[in-house]
Protein backbone atom coordinates (compact mmCIF):
# COMPACT_ATOMS: atom_id res chain seq x y z
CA UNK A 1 0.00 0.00 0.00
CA UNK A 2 1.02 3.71 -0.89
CA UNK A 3 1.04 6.22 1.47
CA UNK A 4 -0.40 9.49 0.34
CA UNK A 5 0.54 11.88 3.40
CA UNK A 6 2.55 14.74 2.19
CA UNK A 7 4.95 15.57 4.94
CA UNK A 8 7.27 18.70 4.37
CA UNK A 9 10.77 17.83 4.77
CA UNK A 10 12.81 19.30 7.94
CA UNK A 11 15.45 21.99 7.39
CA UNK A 12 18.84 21.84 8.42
CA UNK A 13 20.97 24.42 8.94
CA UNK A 14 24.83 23.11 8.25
CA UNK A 15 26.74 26.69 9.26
CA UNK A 16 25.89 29.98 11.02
CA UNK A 17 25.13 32.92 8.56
CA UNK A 18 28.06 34.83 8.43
CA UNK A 19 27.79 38.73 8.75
CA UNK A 20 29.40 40.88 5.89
CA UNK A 21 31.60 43.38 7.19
CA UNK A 22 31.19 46.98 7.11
CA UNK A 23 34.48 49.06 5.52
CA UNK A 24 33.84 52.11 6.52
CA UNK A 25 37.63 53.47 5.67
CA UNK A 26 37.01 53.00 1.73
CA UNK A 27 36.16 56.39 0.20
CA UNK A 28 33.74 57.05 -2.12
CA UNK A 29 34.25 59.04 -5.13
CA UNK A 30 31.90 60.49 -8.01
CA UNK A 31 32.30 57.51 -10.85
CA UNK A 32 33.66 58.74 -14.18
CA UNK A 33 31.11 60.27 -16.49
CA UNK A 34 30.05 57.93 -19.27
CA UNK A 35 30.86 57.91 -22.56
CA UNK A 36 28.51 57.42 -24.77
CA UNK A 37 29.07 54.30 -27.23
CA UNK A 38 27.56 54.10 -30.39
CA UNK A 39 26.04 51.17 -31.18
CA UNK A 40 27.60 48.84 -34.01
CA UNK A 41 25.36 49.70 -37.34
CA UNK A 42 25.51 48.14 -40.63
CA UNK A 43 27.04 50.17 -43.03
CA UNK A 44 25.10 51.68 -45.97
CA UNK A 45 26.53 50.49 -49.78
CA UNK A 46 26.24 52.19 -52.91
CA UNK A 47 24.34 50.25 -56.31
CA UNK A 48 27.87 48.64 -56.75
CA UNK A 49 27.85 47.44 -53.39
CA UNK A 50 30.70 49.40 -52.00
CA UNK A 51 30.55 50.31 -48.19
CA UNK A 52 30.09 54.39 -48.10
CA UNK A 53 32.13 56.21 -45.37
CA UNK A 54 33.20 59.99 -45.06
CA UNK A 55 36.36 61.38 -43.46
CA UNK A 56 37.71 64.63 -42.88
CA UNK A 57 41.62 66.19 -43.19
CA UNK A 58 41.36 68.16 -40.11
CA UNK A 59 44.12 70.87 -40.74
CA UNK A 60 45.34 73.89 -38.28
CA UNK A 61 45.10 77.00 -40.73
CA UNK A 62 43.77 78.25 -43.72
CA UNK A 63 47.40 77.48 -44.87
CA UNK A 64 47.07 73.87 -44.32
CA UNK A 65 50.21 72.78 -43.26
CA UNK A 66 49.74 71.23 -40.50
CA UNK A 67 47.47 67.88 -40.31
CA UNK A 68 45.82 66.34 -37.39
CA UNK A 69 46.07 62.64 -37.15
CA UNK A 70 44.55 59.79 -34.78
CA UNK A 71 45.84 56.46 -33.67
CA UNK A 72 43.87 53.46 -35.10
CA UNK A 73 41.92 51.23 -32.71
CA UNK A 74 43.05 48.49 -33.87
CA UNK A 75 46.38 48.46 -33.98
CA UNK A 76 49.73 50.74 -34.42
CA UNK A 77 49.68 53.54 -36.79
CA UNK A 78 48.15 56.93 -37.84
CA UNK A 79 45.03 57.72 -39.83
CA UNK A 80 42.40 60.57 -40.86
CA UNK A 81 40.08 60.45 -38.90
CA UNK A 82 36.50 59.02 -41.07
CA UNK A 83 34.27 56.26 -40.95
CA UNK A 84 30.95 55.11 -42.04
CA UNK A 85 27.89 56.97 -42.93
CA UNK A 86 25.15 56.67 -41.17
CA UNK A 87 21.41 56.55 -42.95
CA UNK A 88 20.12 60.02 -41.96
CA UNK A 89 23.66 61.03 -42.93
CA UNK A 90 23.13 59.79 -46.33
CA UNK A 91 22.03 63.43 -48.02
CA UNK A 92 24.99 65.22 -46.84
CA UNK A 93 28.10 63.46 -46.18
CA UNK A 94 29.79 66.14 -44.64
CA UNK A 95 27.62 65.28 -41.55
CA UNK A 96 29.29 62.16 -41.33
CA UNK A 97 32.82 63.22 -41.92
CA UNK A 98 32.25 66.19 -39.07
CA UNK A 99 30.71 63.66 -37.08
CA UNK A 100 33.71 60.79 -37.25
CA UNK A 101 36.05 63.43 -36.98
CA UNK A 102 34.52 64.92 -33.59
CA UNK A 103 34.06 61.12 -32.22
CA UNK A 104 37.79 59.69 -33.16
CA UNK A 105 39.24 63.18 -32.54
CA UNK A 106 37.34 65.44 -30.51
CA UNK A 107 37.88 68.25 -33.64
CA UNK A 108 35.48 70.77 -33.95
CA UNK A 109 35.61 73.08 -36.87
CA UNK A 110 34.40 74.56 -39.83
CA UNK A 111 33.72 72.44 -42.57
CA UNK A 112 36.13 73.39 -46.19
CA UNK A 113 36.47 72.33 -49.59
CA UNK A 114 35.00 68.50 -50.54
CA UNK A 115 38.62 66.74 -51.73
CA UNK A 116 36.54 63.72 -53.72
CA UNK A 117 35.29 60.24 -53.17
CA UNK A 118 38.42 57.75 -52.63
CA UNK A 119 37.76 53.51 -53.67
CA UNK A 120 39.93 51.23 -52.09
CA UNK A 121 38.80 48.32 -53.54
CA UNK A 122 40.96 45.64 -51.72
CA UNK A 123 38.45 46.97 -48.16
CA UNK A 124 35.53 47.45 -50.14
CA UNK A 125 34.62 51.00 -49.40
CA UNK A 126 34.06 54.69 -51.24
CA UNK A 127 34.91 57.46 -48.69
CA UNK A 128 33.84 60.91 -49.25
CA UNK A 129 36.71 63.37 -47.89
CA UNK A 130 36.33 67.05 -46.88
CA UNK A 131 38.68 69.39 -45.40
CA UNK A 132 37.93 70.53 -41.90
CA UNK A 133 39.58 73.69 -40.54
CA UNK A 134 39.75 73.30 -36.90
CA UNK A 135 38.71 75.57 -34.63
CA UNK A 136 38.67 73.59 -31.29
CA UNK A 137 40.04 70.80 -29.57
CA UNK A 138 37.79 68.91 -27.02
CA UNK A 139 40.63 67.89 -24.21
CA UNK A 140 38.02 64.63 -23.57
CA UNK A 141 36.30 63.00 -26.71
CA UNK A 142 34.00 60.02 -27.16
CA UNK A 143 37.29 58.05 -28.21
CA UNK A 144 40.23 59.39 -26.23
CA UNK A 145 40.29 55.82 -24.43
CA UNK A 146 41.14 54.05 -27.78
CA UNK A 147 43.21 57.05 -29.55
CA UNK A 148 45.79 59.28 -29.15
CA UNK A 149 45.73 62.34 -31.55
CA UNK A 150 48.73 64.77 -32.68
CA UNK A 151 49.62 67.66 -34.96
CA UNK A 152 51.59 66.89 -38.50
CA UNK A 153 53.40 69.12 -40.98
CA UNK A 154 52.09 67.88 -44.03
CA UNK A 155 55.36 66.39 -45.22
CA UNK A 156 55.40 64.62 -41.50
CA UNK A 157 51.72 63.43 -41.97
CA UNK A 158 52.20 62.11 -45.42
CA UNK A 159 55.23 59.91 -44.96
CA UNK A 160 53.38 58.26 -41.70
CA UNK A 161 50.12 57.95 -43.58
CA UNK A 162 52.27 56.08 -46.93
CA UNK A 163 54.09 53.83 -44.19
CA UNK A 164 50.31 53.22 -42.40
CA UNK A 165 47.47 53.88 -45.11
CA UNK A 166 48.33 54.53 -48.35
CA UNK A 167 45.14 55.61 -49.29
CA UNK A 168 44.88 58.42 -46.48
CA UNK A 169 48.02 59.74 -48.09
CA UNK A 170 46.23 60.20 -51.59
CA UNK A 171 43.83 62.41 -49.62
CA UNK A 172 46.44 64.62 -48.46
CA UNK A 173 47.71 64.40 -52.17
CA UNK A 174 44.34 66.07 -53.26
CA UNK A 175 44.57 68.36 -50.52
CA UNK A 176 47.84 69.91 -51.89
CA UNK A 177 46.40 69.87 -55.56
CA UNK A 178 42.86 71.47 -54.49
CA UNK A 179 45.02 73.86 -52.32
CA UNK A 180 44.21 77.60 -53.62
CA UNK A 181 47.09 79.70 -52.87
CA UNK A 182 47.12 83.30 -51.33
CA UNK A 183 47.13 86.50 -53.89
């Protein structure tokens, strides 16, 4: 015969609770403000497929000798700051070239002369490239944890950018070309 009476089962304690302690010596400071991280987004391609990013050439003066450059994020080396363009971006470029540049550089400025769109077919991608003459520096930017950023004469800048990114250095190329010289 089965029994049917339901009988809870006793409980056993095997060890005391132990108390946490209290450290009441450890300050407490404000936490770091947060920087915003843009979500990953799936880049936008043109009717040949090509992956559509805008950069800028951030330069110092109207005489545009001296280039700003950033540290990649993955890995050793200098670039132009650019990268992809986002789909409300898609009208006007230069949104996404002052954008990037602000992000990977903390540049603000005052958007110049559009240098061209640039293929690099081995990556798959069609950057638009403006000129950006920089006005400010932000001393913390959305990516100063990942890069390091630094002033360039253009000779300086071009010679790291062949060594790095050879197609950065064409930019700076059409930079010189474009350049409009002073009456």
């Amino acid at each position: 015969m089965v029994s049917t009476d339901i009988r809870p089962l006793p409980l056993r304690m095997t060890a005391e609770p132990k108390q946490l302690p209290v450290f009441h010596h450890i300050p407490i400071h404000d936490p770091p403000p947060i920087k915003k991280v843009k979500a990953k987004s799936s880049s936008i391609l043109d009717s040949e497929g090509f992956r559509l990013r805008a950069a800028c050439v951030c330069v110092r003066s109207d005489k545009e000798d001296e280039v700003l450059l950033v540290t990649r994020r993955n890995g050793p080396g200098w670039v132009i700051p650019g990268g992809k363009i986002e789909a409300n971006e898609l009208s006007n470029p230069s949104i996404s070239a002052m954008r990037e540049a602000r992000e990977e550089a903390g540049v603000i400025g005052t958007l110049g002369r559009f240098l061209g769109e640039f293929e690099n077919r081995d990556r798959g991608h069609r950057t638009r490239v403006f000129v950006l003459y920089v006005k400010e520096l932000e001393p913390d930017w959305a990516e100063s944890d990942g890069r390091s950023r630094s002033w360039f004469s253009f000779e300086e800048a071009q010679r790291l950018l062949r060594i790095n990114k050879p197609i950065h250095s064409s930019y700076l190329d059409k930079l010189k070309q474009s350049q409009v010289l002073p009456k």
